[in-house]
N, C-alpha and C. Protein backbone atom coordinates (compact mmCIF):
# COMPACT_ATOMS: atom_id res chain seq x y z
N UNK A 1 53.64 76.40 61.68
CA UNK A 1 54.68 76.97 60.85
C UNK A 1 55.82 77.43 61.75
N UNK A 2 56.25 78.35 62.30
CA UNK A 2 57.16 79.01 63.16
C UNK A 2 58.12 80.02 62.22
N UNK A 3 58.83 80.96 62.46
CA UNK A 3 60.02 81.47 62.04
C UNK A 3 61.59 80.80 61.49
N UNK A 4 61.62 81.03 60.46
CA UNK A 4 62.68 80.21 59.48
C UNK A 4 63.57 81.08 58.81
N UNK A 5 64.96 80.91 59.06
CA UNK A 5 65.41 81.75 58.35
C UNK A 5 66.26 81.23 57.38
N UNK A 6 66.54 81.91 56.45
CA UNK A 6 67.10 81.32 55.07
C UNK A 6 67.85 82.57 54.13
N UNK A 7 69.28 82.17 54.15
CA UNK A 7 69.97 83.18 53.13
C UNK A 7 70.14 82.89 51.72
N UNK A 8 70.50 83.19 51.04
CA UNK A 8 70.67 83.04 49.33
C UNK A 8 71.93 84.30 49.02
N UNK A 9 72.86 83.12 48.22
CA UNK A 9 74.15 84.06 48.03
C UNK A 9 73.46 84.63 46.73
N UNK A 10 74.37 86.15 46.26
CA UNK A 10 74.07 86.97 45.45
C UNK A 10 75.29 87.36 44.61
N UNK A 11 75.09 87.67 43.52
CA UNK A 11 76.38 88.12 42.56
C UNK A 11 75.66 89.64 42.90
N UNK A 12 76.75 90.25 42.02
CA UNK A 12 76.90 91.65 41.76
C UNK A 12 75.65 91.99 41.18
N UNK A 13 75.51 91.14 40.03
CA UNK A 13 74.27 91.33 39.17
C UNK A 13 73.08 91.24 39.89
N UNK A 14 72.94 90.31 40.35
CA UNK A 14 71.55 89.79 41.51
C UNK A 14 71.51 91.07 42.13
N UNK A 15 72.36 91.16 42.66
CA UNK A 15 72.28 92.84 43.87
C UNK A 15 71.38 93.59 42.90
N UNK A 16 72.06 93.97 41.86
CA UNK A 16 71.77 95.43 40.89
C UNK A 16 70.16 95.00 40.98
N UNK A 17 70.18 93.96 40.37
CA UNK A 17 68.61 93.14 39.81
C UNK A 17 67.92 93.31 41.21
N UNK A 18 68.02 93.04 41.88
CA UNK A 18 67.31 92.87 43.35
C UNK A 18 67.17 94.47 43.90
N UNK A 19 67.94 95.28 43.96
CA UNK A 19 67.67 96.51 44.65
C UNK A 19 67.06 97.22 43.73
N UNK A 20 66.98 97.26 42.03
CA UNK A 20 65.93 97.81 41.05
C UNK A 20 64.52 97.20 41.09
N UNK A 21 64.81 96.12 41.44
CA UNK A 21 63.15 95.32 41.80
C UNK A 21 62.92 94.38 43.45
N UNK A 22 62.95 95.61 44.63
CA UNK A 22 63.43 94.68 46.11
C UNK A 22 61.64 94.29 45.83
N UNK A 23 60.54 94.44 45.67
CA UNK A 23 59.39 93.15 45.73
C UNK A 23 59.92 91.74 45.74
N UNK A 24 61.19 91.32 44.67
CA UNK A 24 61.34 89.94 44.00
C UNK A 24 62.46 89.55 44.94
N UNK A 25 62.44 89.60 46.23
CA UNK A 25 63.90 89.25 47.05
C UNK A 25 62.94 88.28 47.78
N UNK A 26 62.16 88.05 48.28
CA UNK A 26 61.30 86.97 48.92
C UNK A 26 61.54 85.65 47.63
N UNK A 27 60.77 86.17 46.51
CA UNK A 27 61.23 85.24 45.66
C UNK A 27 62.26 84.55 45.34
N UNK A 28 63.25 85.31 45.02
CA UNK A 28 64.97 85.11 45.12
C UNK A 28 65.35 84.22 46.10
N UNK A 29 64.65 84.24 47.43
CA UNK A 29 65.23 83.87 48.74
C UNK A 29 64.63 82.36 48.63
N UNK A 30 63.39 82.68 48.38
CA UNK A 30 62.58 81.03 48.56
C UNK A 30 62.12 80.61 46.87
N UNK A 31 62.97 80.30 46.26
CA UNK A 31 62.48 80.06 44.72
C UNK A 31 61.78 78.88 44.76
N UNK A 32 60.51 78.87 43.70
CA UNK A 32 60.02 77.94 44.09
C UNK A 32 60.86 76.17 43.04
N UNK A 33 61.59 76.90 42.14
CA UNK A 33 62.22 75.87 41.59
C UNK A 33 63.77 76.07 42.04
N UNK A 34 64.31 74.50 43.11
CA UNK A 34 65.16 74.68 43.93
C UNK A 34 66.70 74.33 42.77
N UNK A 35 66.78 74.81 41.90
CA UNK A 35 68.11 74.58 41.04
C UNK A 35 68.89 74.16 41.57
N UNK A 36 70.15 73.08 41.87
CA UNK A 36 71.42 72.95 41.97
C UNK A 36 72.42 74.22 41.97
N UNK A 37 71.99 75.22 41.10
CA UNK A 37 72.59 76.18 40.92
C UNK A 37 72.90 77.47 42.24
N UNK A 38 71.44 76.86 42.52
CA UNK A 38 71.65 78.52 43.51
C UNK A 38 71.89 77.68 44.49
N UNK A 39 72.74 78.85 45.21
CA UNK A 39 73.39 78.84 46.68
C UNK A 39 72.20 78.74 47.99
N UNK A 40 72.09 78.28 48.41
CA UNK A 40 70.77 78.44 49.71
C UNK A 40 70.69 77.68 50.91
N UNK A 41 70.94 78.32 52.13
CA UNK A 41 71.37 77.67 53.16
C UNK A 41 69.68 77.67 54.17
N UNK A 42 69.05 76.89 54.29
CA UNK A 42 67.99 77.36 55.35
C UNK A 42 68.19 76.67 56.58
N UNK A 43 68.28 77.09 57.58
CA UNK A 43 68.71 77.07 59.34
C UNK A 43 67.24 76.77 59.73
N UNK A 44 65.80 76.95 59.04
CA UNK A 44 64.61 76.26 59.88
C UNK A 44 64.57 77.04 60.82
N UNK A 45 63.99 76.65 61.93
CA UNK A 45 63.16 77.06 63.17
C UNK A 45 64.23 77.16 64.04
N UNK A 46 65.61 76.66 63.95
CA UNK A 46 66.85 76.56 64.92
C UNK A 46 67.91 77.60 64.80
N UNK A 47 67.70 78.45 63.72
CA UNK A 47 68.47 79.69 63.68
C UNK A 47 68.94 80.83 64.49
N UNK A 48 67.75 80.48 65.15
CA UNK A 48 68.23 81.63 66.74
C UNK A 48 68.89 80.48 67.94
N UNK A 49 68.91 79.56 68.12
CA UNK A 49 69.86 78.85 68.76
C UNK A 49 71.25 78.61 67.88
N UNK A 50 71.04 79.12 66.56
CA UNK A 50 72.60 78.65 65.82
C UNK A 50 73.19 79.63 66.05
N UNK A 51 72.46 80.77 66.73
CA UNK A 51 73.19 82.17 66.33
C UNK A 51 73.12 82.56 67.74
N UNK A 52 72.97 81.84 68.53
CA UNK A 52 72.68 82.22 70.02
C UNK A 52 74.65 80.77 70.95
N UNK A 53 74.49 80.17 70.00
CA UNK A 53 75.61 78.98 70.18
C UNK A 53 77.17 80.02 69.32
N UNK A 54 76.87 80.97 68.51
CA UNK A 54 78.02 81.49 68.22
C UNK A 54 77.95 82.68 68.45
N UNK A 55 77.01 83.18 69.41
CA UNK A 55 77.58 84.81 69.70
C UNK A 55 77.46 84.37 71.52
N UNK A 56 76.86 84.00 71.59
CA UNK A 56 76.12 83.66 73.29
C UNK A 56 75.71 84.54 73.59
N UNK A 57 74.56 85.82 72.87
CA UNK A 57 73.60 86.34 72.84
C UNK A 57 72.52 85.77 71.86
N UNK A 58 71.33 86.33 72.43
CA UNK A 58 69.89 86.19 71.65
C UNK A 58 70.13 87.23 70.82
N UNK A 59 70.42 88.59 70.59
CA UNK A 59 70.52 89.39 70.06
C UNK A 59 71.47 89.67 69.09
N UNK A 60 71.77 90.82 68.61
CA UNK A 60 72.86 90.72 67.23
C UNK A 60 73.93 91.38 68.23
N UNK A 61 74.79 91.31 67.92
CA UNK A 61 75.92 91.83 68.50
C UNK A 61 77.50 92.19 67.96
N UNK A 62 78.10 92.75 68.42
CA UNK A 62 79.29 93.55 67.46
C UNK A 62 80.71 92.46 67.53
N UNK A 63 80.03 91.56 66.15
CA UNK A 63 81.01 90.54 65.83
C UNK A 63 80.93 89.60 64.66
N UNK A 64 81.83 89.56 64.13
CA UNK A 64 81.71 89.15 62.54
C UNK A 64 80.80 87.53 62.50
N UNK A 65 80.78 86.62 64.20
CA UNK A 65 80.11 85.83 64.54
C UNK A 65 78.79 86.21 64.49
N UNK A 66 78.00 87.52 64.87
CA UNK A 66 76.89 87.88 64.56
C UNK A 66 76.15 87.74 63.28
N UNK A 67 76.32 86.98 62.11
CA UNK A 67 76.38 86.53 60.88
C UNK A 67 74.81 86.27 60.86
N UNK A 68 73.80 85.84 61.37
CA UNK A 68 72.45 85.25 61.29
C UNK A 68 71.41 86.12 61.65
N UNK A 69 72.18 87.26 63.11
CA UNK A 69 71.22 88.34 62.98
C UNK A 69 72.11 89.40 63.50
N UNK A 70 72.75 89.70 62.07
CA UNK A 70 73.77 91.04 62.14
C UNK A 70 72.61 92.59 61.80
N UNK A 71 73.96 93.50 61.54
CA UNK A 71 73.06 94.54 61.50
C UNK A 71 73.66 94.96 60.71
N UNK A 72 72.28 94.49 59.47
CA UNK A 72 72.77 94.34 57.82
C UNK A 72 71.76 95.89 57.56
N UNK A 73 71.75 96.00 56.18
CA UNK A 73 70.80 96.86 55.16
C UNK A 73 69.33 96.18 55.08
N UNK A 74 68.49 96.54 55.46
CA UNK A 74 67.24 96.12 55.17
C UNK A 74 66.68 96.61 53.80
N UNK A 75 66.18 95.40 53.21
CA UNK A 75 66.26 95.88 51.77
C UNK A 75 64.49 95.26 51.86
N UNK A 76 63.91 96.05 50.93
CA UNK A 76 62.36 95.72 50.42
C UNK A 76 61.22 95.23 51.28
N UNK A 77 59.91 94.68 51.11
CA UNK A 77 59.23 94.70 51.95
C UNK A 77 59.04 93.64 52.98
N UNK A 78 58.32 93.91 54.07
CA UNK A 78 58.32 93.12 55.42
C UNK A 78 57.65 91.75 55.19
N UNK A 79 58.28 90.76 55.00
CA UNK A 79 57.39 89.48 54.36
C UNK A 79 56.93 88.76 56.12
N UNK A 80 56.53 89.22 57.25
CA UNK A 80 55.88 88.90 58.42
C UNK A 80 57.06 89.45 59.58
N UNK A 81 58.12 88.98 59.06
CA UNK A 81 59.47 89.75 60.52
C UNK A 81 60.09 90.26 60.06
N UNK A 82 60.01 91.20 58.89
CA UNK A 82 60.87 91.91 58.70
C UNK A 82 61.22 91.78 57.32
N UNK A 83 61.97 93.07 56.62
CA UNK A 83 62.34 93.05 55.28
C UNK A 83 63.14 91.64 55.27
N UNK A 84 63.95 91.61 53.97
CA UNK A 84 65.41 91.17 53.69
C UNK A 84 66.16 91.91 54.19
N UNK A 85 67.16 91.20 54.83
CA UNK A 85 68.67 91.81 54.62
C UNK A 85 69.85 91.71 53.71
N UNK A 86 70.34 92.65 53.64
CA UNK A 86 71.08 92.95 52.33
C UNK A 86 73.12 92.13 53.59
N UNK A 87 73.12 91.46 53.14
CA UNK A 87 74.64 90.88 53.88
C UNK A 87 75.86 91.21 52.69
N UNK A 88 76.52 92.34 53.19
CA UNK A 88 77.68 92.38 52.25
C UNK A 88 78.98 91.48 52.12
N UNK A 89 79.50 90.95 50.82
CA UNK A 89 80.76 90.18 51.02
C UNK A 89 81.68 90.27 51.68
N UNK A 90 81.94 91.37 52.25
CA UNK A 90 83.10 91.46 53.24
C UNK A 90 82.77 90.90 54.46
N UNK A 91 81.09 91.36 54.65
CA UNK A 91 80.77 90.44 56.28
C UNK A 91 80.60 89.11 55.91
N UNK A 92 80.29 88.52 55.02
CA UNK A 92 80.97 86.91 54.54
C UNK A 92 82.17 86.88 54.75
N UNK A 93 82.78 87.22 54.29
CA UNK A 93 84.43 86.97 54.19
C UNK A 93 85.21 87.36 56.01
N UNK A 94 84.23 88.40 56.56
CA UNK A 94 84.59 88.13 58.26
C UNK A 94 83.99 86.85 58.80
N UNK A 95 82.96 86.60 58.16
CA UNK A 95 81.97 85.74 58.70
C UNK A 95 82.64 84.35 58.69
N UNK A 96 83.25 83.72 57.69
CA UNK A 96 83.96 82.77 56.91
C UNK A 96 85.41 82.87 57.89
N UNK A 97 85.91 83.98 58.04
CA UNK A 97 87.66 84.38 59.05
C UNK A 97 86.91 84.07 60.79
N UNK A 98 86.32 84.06 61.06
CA UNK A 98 85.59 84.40 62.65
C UNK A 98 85.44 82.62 62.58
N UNK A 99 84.34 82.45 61.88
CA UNK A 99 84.32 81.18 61.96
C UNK A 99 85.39 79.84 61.99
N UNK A 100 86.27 80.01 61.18
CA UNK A 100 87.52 79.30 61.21
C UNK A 100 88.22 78.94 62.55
N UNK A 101 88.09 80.12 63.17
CA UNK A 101 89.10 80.20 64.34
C UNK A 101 88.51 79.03 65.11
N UNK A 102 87.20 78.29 65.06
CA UNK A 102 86.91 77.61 66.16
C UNK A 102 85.90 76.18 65.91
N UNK A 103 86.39 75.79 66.52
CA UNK A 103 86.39 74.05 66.10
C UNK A 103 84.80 73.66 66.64
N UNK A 104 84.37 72.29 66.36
CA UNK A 104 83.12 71.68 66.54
C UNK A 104 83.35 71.82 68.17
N UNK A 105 84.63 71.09 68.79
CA UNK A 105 84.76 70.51 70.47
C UNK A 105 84.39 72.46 71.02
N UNK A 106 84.87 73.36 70.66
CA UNK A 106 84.46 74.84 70.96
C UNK A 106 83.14 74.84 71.29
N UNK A 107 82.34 74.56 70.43
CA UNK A 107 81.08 74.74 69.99
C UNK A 107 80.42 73.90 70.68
N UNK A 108 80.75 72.47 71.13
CA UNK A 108 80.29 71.97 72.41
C UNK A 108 80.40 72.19 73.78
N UNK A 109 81.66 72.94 74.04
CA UNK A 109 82.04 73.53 75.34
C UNK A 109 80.94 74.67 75.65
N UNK A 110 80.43 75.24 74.84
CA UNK A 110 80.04 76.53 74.73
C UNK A 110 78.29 76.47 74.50
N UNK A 111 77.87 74.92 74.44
CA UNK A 111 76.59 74.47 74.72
C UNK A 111 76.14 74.64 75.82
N UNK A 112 75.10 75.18 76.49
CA UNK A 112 74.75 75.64 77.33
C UNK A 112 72.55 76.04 76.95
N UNK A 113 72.14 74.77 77.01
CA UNK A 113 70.40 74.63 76.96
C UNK A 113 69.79 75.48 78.15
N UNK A 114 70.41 75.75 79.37
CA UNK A 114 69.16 76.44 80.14
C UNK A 114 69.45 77.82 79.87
N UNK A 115 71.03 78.15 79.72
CA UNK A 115 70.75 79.17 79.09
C UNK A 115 70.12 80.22 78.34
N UNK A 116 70.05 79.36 77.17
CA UNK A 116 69.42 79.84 76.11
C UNK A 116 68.03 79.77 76.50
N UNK A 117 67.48 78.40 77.45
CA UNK A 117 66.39 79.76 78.16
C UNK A 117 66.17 80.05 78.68
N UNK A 118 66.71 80.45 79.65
CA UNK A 118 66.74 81.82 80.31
C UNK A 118 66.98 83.11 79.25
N UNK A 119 67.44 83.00 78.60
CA UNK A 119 67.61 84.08 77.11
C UNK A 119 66.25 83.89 76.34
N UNK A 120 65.62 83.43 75.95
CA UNK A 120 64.18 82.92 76.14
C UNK A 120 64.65 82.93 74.15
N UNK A 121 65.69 82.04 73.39
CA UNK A 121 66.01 81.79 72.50
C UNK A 121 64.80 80.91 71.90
N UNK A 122 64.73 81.43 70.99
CA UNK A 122 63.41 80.96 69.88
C UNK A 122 63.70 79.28 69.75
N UNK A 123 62.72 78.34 70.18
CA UNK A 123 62.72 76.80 70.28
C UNK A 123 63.73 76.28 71.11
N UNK A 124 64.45 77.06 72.17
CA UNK A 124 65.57 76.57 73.15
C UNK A 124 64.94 75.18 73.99
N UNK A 125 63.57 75.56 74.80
CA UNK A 125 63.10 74.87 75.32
C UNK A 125 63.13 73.52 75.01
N UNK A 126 62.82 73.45 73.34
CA UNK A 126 62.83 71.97 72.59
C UNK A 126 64.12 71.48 73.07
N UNK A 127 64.51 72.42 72.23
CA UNK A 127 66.11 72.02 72.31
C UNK A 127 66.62 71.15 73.36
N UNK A 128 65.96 71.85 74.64
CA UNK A 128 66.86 71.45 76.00
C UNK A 128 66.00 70.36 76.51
N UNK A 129 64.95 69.67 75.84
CA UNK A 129 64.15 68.57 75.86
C UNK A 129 65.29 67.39 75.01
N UNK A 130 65.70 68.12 74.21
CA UNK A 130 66.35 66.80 73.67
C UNK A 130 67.19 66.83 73.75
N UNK A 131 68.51 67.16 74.46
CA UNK A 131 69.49 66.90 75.07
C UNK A 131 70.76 66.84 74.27
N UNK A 132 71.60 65.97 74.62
CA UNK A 132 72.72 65.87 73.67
C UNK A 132 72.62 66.13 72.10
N UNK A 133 70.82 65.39 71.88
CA UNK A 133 70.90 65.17 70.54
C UNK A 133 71.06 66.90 69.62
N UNK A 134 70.41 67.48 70.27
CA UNK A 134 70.50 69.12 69.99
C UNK A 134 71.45 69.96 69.35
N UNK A 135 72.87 69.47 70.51
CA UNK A 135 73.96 69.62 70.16
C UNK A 135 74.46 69.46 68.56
N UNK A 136 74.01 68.00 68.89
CA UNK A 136 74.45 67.31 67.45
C UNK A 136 73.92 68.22 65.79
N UNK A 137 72.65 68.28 66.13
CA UNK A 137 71.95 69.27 65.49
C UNK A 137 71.89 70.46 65.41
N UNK A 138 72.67 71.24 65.95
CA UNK A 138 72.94 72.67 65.50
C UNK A 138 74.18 72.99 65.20
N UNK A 139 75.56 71.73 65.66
CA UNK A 139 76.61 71.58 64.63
C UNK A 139 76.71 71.24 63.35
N UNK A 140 75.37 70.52 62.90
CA UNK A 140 75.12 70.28 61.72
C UNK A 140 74.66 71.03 60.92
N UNK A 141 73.86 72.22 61.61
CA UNK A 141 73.88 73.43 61.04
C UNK A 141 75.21 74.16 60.93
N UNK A 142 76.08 74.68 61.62
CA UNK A 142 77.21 75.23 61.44
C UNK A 142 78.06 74.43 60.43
N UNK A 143 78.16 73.64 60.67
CA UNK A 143 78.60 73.07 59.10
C UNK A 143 78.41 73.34 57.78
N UNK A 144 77.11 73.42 57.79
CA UNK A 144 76.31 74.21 56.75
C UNK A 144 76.29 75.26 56.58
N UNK A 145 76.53 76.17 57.19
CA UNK A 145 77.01 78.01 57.06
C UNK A 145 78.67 77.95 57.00
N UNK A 146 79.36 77.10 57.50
CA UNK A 146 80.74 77.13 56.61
C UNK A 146 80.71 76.64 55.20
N UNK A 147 80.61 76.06 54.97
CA UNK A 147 80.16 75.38 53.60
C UNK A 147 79.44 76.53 52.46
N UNK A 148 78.33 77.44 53.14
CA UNK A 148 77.58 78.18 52.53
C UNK A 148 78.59 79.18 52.48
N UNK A 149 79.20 79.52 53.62
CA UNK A 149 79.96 80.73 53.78
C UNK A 149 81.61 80.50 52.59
N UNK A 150 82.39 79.54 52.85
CA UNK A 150 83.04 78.86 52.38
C UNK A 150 82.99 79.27 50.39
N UNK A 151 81.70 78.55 50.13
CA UNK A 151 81.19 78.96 48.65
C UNK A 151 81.22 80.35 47.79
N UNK A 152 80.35 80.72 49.33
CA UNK A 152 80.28 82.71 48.91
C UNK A 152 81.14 83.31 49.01
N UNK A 153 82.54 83.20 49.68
CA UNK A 153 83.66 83.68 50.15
C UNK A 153 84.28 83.25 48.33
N UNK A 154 84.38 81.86 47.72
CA UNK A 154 85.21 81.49 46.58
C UNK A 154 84.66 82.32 45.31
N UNK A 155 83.43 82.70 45.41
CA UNK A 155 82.48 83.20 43.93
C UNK A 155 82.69 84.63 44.45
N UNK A 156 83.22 85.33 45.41
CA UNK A 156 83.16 87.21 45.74
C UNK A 156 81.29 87.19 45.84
N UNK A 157 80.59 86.25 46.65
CA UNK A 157 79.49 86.56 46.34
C UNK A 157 78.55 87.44 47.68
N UNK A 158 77.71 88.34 47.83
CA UNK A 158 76.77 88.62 48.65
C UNK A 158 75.77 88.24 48.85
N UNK A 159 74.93 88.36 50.48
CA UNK A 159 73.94 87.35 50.35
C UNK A 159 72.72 88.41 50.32
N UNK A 160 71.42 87.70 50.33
CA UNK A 160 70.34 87.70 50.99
C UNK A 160 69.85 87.19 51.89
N UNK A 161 68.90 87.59 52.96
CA UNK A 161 68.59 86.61 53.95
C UNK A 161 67.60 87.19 54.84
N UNK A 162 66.54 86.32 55.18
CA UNK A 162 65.28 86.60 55.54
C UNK A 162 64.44 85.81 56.89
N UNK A 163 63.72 86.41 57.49
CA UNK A 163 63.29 85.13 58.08
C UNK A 163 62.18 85.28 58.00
N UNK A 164 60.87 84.08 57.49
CA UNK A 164 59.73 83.88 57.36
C UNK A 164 58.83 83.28 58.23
């Protein structure tokens, strides 16, 4: 299995609904019927290299780039690493402004595999087994958190987000 992390955008309502009942935010996060409807970005086992490629820490750090492991509201119970986090729209909407500023060729300059382990970044090692292709694959994630981010930024929406 390994550690996976996965956000789910939230309306106003969801919030209300979710912090009167935080048990049902695991649910919320991983539904088991995947609607078209809901918003849901999952980053897999590569989330700490997606978030290690846009802060160039392993850790969370003081920057609207810190988006994957910011230092959100912990909301309800510990589903193995930890509650949910509660991600407010405004840190979307930094998250969405931070991100803009910087292009895919950035994001390759700024690749750096032994790094990350020496930072001892969760699946770096793989990572730096497979080489270029890696690259390719964790821009394809960032794509996907603009896109996610992008969405939640157009609906005023907040997220959830967890890692299992």
């Amino acid at each position: 299995m390994g550690m996976v992390w996965v956000v789910r955008a939230a309306s106003d309502d969801d919030v209300v609904s979710l912090r009167a009942d935080p048990e049902s935010i695991y649910d919320f996060v991983n539904p088991e019927d995947l609607s078209p409807d809901y918003q849901i970005l999952d980053l897999d086992k590569q989330w700490h290299a997606v978030h290690f490629l846009l802060t160039g820490s392993a850790g969370p750090v003081d920057s609207p780039l810190s988006f994957i492991l910011g230092t959100y509201e912990e909301v309800g119970p510990d589903h193995g690493y930890g509650p949910a986090w509660f991600i407010p729209s405004e840190a979307i909407r930094a998250f969405h402004s931070a991100l803009a500023k910087h292009s895919d060729e950035e994001w390759a300059r700024r690749y750096d595999a032994s790094t990350a382990v020496a930072e001892q970044v969760y699946l770096a090692e793989t990572l730096a087994d497979e080489g270029e292709e890696a690259l390719t694959f964790l821009q394809s994630d960032i794509a996907g958190l603009r896109s996610f981010v992008r969405k939640a930024v157009e609906a005023g929406n907040h997220a959830f987000a967890l890692i299992t």
